[in-house]
Every structure is written in C-alpha cells, then in structure tokens.
PDB file of N, CA and C in Angstrom:
ATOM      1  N   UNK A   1       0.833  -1.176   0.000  1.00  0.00           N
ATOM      2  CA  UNK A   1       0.000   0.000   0.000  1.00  0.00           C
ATOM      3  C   UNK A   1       0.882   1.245   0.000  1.00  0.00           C
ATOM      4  N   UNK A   2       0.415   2.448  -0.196  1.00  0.00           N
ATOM      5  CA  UNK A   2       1.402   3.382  -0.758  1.00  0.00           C
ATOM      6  C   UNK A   2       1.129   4.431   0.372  1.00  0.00           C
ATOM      7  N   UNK A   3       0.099   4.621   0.648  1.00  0.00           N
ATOM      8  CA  UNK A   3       0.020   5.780   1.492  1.00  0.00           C
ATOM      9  C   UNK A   3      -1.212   5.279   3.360  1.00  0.00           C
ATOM     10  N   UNK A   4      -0.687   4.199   3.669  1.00  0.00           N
ATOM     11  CA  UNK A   4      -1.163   3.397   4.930  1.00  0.00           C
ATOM     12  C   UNK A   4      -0.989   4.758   5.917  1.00  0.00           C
ATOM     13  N   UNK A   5      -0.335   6.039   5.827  1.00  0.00           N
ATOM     14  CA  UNK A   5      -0.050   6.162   7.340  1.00  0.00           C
ATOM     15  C   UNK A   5      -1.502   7.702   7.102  1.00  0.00           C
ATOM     16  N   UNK A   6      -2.061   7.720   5.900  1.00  0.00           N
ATOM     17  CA  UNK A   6      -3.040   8.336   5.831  1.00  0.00           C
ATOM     18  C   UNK A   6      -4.102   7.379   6.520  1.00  0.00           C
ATOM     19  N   UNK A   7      -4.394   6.443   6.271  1.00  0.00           N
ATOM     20  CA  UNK A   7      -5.618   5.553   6.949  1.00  0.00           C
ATOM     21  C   UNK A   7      -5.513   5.213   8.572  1.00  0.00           C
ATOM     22  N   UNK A   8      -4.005   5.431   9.273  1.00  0.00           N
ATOM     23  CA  UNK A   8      -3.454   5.100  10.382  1.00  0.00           C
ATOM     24  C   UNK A   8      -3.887   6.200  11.040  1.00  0.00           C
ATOM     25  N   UNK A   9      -3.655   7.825  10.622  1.00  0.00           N
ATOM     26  CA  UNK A   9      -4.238   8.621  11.055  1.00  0.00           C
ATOM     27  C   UNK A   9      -5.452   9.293  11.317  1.00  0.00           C
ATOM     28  N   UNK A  10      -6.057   8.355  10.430  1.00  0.00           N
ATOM     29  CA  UNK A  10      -7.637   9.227  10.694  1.00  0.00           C
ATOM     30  C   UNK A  10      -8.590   7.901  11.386  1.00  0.00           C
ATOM     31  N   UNK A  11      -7.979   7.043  11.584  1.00  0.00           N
ATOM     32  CA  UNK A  11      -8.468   5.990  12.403  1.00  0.00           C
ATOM     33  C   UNK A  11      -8.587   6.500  14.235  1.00  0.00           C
ATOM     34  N   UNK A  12      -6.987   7.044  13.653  1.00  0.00           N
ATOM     35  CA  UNK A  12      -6.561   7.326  15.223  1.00  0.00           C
ATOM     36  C   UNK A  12      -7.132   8.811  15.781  1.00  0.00           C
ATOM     37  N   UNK A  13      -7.832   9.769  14.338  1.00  0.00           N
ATOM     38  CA  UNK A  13      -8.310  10.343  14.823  1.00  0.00           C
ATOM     39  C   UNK A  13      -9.769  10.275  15.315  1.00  0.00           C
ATOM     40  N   UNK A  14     -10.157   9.586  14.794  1.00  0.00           N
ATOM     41  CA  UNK A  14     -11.688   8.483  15.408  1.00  0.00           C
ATOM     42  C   UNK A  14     -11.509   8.014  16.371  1.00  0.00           C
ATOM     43  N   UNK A  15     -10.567   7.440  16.778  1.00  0.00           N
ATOM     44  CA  UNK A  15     -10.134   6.825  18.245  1.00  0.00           C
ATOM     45  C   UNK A  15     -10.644   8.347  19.300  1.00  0.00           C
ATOM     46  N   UNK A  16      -9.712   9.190  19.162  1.00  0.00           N
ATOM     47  CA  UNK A  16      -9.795  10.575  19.633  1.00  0.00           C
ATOM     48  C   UNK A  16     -10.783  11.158  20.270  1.00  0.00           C
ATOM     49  N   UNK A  17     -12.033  10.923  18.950  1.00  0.00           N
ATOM     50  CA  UNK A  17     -13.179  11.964  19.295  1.00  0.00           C
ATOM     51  C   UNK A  17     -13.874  10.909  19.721  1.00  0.00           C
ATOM     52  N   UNK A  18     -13.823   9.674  20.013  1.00  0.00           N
ATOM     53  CA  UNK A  18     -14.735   8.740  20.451  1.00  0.00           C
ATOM     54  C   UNK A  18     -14.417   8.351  21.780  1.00  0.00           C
ATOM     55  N   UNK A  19     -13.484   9.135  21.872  1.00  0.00           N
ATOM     56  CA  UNK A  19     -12.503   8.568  23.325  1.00  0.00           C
ATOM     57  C   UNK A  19     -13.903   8.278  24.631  1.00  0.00           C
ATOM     58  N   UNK A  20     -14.235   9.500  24.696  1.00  0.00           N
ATOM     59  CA  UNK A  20     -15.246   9.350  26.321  1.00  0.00           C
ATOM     60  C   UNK A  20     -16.479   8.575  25.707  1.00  0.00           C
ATOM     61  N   UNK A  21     -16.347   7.793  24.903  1.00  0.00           N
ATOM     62  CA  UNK A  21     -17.608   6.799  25.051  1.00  0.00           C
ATOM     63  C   UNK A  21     -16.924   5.288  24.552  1.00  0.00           C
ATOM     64  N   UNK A  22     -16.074   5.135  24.243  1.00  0.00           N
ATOM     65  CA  UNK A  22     -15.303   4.011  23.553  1.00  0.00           C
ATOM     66  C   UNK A  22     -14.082   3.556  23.904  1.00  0.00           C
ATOM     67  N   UNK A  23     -14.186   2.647  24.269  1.00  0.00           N
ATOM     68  CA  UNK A  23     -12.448   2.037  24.131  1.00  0.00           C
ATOM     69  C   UNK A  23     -11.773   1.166  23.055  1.00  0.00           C
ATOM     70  N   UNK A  24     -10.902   0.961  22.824  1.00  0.00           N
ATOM     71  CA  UNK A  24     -10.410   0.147  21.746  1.00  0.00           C
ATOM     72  C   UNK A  24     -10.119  -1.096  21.820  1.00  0.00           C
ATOM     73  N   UNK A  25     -10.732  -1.903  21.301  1.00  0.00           N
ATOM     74  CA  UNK A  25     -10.423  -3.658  21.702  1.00  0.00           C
ATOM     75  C   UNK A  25      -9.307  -4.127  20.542  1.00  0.00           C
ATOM     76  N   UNK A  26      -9.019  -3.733  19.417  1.00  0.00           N
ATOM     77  CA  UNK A  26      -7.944  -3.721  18.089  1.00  0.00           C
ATOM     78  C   UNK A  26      -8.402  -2.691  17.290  1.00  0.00           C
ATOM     79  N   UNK A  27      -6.383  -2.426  17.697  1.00  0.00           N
ATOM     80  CA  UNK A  27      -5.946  -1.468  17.642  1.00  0.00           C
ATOM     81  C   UNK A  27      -5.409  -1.624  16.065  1.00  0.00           C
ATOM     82  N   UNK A  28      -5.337  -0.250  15.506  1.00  0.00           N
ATOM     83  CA  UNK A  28      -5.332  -0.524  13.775  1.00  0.00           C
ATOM     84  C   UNK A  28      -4.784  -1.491  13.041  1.00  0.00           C
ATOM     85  N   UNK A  29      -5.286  -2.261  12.252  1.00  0.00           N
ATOM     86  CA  UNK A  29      -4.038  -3.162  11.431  1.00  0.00           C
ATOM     87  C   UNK A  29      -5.076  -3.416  10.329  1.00  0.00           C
ATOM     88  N   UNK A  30      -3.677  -3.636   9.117  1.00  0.00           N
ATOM     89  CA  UNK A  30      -4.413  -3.734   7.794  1.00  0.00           C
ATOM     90  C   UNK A  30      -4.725  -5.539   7.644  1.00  0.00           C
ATOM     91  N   UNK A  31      -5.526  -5.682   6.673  1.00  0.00           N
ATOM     92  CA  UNK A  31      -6.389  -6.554   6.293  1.00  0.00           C
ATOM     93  C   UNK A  31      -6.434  -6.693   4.850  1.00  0.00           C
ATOM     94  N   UNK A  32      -5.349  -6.977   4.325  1.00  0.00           N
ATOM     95  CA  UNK A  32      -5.460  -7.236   2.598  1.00  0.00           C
ATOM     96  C   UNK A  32      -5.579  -5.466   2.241  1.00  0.00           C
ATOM     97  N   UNK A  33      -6.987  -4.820   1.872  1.00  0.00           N
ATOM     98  CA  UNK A  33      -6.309  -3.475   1.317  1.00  0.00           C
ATOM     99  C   UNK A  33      -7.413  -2.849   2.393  1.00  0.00           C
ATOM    100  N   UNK A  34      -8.210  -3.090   3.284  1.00  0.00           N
ATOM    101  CA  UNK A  34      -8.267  -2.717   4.263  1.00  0.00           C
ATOM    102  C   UNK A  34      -7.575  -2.474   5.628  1.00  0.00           C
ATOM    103  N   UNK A  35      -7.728  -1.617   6.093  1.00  0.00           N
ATOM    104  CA  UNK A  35      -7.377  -1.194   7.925  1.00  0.00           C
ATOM    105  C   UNK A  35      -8.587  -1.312   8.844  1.00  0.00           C
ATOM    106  N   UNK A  36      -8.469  -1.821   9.533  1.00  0.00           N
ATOM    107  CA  UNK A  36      -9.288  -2.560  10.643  1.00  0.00           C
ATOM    108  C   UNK A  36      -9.320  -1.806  11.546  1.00  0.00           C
ATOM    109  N   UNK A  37     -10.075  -1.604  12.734  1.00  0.00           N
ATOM    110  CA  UNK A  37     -10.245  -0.837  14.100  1.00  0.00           C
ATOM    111  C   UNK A  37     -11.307  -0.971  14.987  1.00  0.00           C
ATOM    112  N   UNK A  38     -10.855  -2.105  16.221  1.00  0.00           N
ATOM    113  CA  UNK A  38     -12.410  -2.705  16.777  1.00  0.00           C
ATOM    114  C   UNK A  38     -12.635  -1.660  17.429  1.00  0.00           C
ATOM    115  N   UNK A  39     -13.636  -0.851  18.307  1.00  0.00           N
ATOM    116  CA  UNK A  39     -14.027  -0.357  19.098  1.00  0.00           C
ATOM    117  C   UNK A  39     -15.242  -0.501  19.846  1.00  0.00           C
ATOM    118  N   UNK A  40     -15.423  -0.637  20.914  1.00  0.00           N
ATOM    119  CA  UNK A  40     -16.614  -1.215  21.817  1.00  0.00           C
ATOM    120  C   UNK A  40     -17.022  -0.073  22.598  1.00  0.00           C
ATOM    121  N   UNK A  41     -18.354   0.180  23.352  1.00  0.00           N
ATOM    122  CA  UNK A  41     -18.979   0.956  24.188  1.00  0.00           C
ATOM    123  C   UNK A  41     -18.139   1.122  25.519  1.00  0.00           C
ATOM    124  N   UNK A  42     -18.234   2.314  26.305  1.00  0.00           N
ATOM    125  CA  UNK A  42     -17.640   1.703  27.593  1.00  0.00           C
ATOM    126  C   UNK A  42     -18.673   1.471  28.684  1.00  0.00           C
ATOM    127  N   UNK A  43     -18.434   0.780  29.470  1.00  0.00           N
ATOM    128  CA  UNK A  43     -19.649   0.192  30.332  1.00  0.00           C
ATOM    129  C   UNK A  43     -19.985   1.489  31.267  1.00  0.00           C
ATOM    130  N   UNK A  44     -21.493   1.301  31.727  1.00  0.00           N
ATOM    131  CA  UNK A  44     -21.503   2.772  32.296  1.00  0.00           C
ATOM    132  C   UNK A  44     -22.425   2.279  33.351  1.00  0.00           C
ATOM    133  N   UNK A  45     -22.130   2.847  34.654  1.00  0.00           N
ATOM    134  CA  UNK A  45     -22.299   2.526  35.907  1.00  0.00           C
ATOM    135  C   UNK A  45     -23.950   2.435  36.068  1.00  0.00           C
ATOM    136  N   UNK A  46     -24.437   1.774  36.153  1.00  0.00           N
ATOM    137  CA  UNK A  46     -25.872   1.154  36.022  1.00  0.00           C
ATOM    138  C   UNK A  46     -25.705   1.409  38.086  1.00  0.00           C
ATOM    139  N   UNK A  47     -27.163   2.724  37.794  1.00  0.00           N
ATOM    140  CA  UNK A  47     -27.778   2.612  39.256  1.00  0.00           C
ATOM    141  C   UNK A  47     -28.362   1.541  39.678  1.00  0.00           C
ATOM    142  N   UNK A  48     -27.916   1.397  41.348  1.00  0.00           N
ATOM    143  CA  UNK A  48     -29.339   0.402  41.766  1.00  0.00           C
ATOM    144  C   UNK A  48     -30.137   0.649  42.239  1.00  0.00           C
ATOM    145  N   UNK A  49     -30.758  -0.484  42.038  1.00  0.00           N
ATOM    146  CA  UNK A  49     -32.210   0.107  42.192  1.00  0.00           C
ATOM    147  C   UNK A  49     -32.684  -0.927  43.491  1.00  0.00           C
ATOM    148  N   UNK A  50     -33.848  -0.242  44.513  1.00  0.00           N
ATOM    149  CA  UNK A  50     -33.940  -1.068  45.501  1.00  0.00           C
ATOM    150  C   UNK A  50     -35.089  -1.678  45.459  1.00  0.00           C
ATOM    151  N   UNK A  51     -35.356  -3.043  45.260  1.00  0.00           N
ATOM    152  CA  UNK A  51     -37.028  -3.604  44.867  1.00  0.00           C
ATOM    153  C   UNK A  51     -37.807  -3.238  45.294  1.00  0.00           C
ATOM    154  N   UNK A  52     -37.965  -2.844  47.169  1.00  0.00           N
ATOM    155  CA  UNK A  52     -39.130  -2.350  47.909  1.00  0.00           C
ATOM    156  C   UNK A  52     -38.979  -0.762  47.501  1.00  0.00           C
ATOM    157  N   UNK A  53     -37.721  -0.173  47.189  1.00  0.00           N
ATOM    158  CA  UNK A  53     -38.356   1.103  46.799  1.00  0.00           C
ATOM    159  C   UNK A  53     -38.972   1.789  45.396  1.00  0.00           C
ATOM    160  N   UNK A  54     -40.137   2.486  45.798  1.00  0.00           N
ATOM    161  CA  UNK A  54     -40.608   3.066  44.104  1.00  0.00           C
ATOM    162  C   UNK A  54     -39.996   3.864  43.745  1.00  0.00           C
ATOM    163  N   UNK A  55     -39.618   3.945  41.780  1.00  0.00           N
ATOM    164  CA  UNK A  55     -38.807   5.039  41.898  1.00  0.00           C
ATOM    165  C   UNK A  55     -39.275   6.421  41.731  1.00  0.00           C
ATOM    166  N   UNK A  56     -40.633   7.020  41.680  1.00  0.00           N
ATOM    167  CA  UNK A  56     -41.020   8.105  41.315  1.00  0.00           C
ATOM    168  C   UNK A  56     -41.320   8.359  42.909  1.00  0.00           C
ATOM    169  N   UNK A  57     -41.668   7.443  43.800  1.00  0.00           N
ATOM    170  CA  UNK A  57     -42.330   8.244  44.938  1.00  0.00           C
ATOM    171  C   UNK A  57     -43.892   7.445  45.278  1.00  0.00           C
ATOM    172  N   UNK A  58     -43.999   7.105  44.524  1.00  0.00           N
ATOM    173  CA  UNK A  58     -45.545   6.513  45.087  1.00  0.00           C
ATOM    174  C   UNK A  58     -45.589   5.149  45.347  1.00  0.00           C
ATOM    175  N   UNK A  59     -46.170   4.933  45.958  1.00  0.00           N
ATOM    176  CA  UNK A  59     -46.510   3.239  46.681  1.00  0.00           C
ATOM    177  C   UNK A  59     -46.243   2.097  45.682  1.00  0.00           C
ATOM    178  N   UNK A  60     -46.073   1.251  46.050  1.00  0.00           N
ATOM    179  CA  UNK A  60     -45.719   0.102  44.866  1.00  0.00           C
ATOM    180  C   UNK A  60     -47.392  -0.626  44.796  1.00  0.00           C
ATOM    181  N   UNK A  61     -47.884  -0.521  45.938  1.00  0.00           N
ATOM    182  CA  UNK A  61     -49.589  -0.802  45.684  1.00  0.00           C
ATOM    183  C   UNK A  61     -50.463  -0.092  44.478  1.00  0.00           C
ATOM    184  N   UNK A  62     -50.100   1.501  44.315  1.00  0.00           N
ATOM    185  CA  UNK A  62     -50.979   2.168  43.602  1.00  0.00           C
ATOM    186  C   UNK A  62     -49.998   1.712  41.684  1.00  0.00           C
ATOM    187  N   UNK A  63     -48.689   1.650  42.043  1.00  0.00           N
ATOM    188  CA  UNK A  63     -48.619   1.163  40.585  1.00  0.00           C
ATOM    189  C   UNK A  63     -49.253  -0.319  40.474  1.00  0.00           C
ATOM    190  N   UNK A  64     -49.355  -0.854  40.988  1.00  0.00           N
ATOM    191  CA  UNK A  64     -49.772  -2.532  40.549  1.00  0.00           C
ATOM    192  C   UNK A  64     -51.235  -2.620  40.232  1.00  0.00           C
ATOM    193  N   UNK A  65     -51.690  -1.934  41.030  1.00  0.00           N
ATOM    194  CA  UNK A  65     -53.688  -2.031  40.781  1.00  0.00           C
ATOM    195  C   UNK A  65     -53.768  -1.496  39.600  1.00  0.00           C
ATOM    196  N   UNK A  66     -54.592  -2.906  39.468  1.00  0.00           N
ATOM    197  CA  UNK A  66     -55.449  -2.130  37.868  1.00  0.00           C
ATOM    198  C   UNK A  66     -56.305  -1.067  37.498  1.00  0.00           C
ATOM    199  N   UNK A  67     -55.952  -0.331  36.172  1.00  0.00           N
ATOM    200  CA  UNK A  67     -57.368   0.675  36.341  1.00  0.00           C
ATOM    201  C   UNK A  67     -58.865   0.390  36.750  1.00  0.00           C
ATOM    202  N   UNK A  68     -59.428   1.169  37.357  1.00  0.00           N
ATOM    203  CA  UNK A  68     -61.111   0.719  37.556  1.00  0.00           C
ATOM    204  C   UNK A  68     -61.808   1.170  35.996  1.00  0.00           C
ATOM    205  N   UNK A  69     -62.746  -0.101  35.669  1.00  0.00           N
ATOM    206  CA  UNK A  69     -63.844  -0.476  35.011  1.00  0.00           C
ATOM    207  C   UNK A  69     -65.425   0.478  35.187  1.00  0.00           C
ATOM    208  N   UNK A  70     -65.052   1.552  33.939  1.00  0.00           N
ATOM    209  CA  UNK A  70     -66.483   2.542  34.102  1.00  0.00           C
ATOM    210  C   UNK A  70     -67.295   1.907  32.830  1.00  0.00           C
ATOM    211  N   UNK A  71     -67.253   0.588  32.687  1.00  0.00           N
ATOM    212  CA  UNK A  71     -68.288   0.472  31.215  1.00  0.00           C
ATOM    213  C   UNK A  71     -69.423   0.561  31.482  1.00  0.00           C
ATOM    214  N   UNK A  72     -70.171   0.404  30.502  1.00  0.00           N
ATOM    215  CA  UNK A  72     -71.670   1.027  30.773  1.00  0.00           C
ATOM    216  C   UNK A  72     -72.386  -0.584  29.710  1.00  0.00           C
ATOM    217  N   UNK A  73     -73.277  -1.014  30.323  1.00  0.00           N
ATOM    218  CA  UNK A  73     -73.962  -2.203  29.962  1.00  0.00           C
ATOM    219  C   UNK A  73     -75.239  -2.773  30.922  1.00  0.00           C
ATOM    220  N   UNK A  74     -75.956  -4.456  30.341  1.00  0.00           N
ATOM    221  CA  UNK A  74     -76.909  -3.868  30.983  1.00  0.00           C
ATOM    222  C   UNK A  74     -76.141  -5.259  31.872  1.00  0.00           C
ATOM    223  N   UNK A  75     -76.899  -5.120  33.321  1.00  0.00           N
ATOM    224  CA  UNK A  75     -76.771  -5.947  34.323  1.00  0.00           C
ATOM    225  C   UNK A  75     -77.669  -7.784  35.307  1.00  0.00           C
TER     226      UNK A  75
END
C-alpha cells in the first residue's frame, strides 16, 4: 500500500473523538487493502435500584392495581 499512514491517522483520529464513550479492543491493522479498528462501548455505571423502593415516589400498591372499570352495559 502506498500511502497506509493516511488511513493510520484518521483511524486514530476516530479513536480521539470517540474517546469518552469508547475504548479500543484492536488497535489498527491492515487486512489485505483494508485497515481494521475494533471499538466497543464503555460500560456505564448502572444505578441500583432497591425492589421495595418506588422510583417516582408513590406506593408500589398504587402502581400494581389495575385501572377501575367505568363500562356502561346492561346488568
């Protein structure tokens, strides 16, 4: 290949701007007349959550009940 360190650089400048959400799992390398570059998500701190507590604030009773039944029919 004649000019690889053009494709080396703009890989690496993708690396760059992706930095705060990505890390690099493989790192550049060519592939026949391709250049390669794995990059994965970075894991992000997952709140916990507490089963008995609700998270908006209201009772875990009033989310579970079903809506009430206003149909109109005969009896």
């Amino acid at each position: 290949m004649a000019h690889q360190e053009f494709g080396i650089r703009l890989l690496e400048r993708i690396r760059g701007d992706l930095e705060p959400h990505s890390v690099v799992e493989q790192f550049p390398r060519l592939e026949g007349r391709q250049m390669v570059m794995l990059l994965a998500p970075k894991k992000a701190a997952v709140p916990k959550h507490h089963p008995n507590k609700p998270e908006d604030g209201k009772a875990a009773s009033q989310k579970a009940s079903p809506p009430e039944s206003t149909a109109v029919g005969s009896k």
